[in-house]
Protein backbone atom coordinates (compact mmCIF):
# COMPACT_ATOMS: atom_id res chain seq x y z
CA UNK A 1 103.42 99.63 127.39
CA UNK A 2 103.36 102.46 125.24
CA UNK A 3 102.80 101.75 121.35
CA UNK A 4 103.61 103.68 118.47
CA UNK A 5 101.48 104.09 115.46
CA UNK A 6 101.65 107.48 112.55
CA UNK A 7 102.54 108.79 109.52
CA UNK A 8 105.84 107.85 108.21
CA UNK A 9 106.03 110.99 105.87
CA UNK A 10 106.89 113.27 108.30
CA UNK A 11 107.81 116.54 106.43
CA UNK A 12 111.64 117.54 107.33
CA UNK A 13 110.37 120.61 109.40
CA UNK A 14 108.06 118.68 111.21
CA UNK A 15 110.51 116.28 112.73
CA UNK A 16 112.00 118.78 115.37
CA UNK A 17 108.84 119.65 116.81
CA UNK A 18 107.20 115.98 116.96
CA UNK A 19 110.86 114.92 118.72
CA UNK A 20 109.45 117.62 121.69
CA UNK A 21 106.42 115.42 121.87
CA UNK A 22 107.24 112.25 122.81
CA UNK A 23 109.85 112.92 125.74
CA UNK A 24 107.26 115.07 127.27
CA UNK A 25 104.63 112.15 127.25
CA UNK A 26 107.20 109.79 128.15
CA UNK A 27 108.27 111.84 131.10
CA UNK A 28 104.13 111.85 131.88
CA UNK A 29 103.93 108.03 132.00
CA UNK A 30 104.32 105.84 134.19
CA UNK A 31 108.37 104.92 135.56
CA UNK A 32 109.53 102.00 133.00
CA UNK A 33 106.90 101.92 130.65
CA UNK A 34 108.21 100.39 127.68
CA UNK A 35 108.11 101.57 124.14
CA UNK A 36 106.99 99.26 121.37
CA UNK A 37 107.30 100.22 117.77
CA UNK A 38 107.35 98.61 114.41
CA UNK A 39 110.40 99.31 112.45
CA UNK A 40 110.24 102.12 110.48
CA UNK A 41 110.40 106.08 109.25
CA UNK A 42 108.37 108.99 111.02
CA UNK A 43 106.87 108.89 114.22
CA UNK A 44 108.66 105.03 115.15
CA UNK A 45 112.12 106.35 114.50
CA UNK A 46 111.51 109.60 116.47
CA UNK A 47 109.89 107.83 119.49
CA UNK A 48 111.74 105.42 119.33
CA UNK A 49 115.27 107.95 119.14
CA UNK A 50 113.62 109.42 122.36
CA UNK A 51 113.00 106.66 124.62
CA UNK A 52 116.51 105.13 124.07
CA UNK A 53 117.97 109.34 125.53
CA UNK A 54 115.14 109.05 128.13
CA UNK A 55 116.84 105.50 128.98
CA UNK A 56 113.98 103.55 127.90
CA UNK A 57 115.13 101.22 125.37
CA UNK A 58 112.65 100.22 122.99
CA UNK A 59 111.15 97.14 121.98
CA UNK A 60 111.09 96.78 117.73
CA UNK A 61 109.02 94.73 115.55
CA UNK A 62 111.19 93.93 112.63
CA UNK A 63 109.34 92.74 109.48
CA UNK A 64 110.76 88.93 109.46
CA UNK A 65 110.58 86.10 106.94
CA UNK A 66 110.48 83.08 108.86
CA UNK A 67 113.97 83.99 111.26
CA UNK A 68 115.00 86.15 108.92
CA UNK A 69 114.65 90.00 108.56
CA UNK A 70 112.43 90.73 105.57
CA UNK A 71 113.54 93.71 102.86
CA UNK A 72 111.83 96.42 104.22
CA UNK A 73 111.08 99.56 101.81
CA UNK A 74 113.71 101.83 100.76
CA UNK A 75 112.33 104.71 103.21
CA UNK A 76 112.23 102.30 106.43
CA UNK A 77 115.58 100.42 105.95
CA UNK A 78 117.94 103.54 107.51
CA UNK A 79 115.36 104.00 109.86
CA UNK A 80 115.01 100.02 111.00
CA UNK A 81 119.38 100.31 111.35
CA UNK A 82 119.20 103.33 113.67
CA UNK A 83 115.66 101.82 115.79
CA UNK A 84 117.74 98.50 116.39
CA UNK A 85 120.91 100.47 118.21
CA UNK A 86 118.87 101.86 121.59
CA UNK A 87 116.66 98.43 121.22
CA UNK A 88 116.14 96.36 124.56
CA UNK A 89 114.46 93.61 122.34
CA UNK A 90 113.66 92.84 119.05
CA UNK A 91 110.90 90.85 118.11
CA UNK A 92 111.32 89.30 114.91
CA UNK A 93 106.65 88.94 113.60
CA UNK A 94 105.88 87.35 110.62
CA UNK A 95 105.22 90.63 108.48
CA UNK A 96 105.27 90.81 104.35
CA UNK A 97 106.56 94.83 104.49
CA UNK A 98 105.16 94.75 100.91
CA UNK A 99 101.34 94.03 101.74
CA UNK A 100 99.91 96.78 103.29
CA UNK A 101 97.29 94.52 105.14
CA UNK A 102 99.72 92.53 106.60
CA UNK A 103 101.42 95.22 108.30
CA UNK A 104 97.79 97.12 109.30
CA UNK A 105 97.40 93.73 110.92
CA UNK A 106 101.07 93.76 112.59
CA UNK A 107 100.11 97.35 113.61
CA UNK A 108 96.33 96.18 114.97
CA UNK A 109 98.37 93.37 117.57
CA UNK A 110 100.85 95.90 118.45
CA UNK A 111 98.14 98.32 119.32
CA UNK A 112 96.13 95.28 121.15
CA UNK A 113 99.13 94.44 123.74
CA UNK A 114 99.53 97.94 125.11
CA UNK A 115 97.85 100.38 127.46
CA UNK A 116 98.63 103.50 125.49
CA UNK A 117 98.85 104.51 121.58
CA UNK A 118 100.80 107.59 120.69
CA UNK A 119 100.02 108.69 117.14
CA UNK A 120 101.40 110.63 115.21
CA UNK A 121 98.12 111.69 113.06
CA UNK A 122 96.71 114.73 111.05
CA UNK A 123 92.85 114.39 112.59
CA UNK A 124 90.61 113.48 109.89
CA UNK A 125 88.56 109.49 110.25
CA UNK A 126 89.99 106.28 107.68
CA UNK A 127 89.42 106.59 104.14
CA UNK A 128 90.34 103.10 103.75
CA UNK A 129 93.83 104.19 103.06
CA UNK A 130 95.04 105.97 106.39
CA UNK A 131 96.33 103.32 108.29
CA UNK A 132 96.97 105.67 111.29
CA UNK A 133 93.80 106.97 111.34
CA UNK A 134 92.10 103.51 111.44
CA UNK A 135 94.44 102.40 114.18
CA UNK A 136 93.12 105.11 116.42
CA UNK A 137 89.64 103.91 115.70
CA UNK A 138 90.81 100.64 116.59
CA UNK A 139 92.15 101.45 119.32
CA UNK A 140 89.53 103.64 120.57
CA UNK A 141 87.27 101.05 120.23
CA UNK A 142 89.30 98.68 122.78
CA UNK A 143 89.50 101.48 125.41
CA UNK A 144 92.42 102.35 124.81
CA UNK A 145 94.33 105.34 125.65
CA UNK A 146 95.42 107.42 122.55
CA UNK A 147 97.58 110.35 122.69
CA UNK A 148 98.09 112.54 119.04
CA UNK A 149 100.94 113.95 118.46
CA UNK A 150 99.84 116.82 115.90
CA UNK A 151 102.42 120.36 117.08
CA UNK A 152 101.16 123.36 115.59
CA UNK A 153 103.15 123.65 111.76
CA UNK A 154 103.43 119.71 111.36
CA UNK A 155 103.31 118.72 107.43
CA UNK A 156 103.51 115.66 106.21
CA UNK A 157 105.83 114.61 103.15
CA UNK A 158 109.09 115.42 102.42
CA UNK A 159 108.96 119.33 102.25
């Protein structure tokens, strides 16, 4: 299983070169590895685009209040609608989208169940408030294979 971690602030001219990325490494891996991503903007919404036209449908974690989707920030909520269309699954976690720990926790038992992290990630090590960067520490420190996606020109915000 291939999981999905990175910046959700992907700049709008760095979203046609990270879409390059992932098909290539999905090609790479092995025949029906799935995709597992937590609902979201960035990097999930653009890996998880690819593997549904690479005919890998995606499993999505969908922030959830007891069986119910949670209210997901503004900036996730188009992105969650157009993840759930190629989805094989859904899995429906326990997540508050509003606490930041809770979903660095979500991200740390995504990360856990799979064999591979792609992540989308600018390079420098967790101030305590990169996420992605502390999941690829986390990861690293399971064994875990992690991949960055980083093409040459990638910004991140909304330039």
């Amino acid at each position: 299983m291939i999981a999905v971690v990175g910046h959700r602030d992907l700049g709008s001219r760095t979203v046609e070169p990270v879409e390059a990325e992932p098909r290539a490494r999905l090609d790479r891996s092995a025949e029906g590895a799935a995709a597992l991503v937590r609902a979201g903007a960035g990097l999930p919404l653009v890996f998880g685009r690819t593997a549904g036209e690479a005919g890998r449908k995606p499993t999505v974690l969908l922030p959830a209040q007891g069986a119910v989707p949670a209210v997901l920030p503004e900036r996730d909520r188009s992105a969650a609608g157009e993840l759930l269309v190629p989805a094989e699954h859904v899995r429906l976690p326990p997540i508050d989208p509003a606490d930041r720990n809770a979903c660095v926790g979500a991200d740390e038992r995504l990360v856990a169940t799979c064999r591979t992290v792609l992540a989308g990630w600018d390079g420098p090590p967790s101030d305590g408030r990169d996420a992605t960067a502390y999941l690829v520490a986390f990861a690293r420190a399971r064994g875990i294979r992690v991949e960055v996606v980083r093409p040459d020109g990638s910004v991140r915000g909304r330039a």
